[in-house]
C-alpha atoms as a PDB file:
ATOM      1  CA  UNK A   1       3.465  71.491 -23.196  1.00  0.00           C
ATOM      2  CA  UNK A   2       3.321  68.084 -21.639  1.00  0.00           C
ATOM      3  CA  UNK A   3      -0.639  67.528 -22.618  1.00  0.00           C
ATOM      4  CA  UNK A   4       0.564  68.613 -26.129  1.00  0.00           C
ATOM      5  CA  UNK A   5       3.703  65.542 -25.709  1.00  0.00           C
ATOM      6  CA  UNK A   6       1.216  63.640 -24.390  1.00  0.00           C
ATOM      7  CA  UNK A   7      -0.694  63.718 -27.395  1.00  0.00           C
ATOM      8  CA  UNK A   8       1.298  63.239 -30.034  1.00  0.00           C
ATOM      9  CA  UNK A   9       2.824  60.209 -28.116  1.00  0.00           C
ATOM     10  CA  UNK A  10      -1.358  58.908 -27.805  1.00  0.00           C
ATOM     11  CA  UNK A  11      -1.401  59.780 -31.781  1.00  0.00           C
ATOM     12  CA  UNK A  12       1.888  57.801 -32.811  1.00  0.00           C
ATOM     13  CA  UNK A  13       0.889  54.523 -31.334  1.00  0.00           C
ATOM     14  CA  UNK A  14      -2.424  54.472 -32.464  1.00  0.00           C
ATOM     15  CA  UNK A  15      -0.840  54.949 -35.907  1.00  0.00           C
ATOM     16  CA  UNK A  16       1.676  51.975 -34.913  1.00  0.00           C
ATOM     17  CA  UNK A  17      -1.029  50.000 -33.961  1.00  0.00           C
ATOM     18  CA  UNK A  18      -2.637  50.598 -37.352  1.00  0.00           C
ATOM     19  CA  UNK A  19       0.524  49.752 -39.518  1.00  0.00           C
ATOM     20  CA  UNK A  20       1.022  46.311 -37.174  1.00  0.00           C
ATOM     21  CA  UNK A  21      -1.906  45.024 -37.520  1.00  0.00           C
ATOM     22  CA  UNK A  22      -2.436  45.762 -41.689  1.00  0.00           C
ATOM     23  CA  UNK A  23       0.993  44.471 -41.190  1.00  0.00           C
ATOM     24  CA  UNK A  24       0.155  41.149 -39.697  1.00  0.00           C
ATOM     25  CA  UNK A  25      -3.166  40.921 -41.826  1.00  0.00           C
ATOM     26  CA  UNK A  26      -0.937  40.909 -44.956  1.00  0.00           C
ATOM     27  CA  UNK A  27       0.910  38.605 -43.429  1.00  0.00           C
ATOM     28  CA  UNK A  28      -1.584  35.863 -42.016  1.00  0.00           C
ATOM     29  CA  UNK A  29      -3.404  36.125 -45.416  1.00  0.00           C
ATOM     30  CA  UNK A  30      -0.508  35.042 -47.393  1.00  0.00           C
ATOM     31  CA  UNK A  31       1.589  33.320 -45.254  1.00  0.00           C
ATOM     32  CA  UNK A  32      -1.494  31.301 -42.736  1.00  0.00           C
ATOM     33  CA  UNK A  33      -1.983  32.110 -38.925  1.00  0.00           C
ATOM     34  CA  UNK A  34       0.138  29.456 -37.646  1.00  0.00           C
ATOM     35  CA  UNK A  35       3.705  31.265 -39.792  1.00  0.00           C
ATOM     36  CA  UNK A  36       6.440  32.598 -37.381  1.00  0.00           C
ATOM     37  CA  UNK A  37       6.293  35.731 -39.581  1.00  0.00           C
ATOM     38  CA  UNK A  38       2.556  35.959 -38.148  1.00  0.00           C
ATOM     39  CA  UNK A  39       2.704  35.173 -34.315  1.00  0.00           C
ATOM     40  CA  UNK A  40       5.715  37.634 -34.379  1.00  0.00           C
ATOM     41  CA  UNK A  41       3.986  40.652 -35.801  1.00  0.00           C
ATOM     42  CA  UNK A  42       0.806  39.427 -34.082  1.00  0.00           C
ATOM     43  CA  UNK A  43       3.129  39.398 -30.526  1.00  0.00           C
ATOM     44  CA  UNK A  44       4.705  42.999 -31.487  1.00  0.00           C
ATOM     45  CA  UNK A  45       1.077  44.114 -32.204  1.00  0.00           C
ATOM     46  CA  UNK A  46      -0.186  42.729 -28.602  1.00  0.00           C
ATOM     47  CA  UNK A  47       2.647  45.113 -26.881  1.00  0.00           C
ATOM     48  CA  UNK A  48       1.849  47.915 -29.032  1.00  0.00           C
ATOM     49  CA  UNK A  49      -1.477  47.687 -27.801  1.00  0.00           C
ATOM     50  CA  UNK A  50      -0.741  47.107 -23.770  1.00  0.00           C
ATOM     51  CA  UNK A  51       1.377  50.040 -24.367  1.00  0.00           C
ATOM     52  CA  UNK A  52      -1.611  52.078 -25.203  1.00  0.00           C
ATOM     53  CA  UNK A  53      -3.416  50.531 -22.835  1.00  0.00           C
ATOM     54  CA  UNK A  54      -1.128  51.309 -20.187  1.00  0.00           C
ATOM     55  CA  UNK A  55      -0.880  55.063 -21.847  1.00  0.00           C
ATOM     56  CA  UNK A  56      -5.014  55.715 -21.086  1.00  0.00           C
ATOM     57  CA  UNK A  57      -4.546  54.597 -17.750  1.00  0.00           C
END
């Protein structure tokens, strides 16, 4: 039971980690790299991925 929690918890970020970052490439191509809109979405992206990061280890 925990493997299969495990799992889907693995699953949902990578599919957060997906949506931020189509999210923030939407974003820096209409809006430039330098917007606040960007570096925010880019920051919430970089915790999304230490998250996973921290998850595989």
């Amino acid at each position: 039971m925990l493997q299969e929690n495990t799992q889907f918890n693995r699953e949902s970020i990578i599919i957060s980690i997906v949506r931020k970052r189509d999210e923030m490439i939407r974003l820096a191509s209409s809006n430039g790299l330098l917007n606040r809109e960007t570096i925010k979405c880019s920051q919430e992206l970089d915790k999304l991925l230490n998250a996973f990061n921290n998850y595989k280890n």
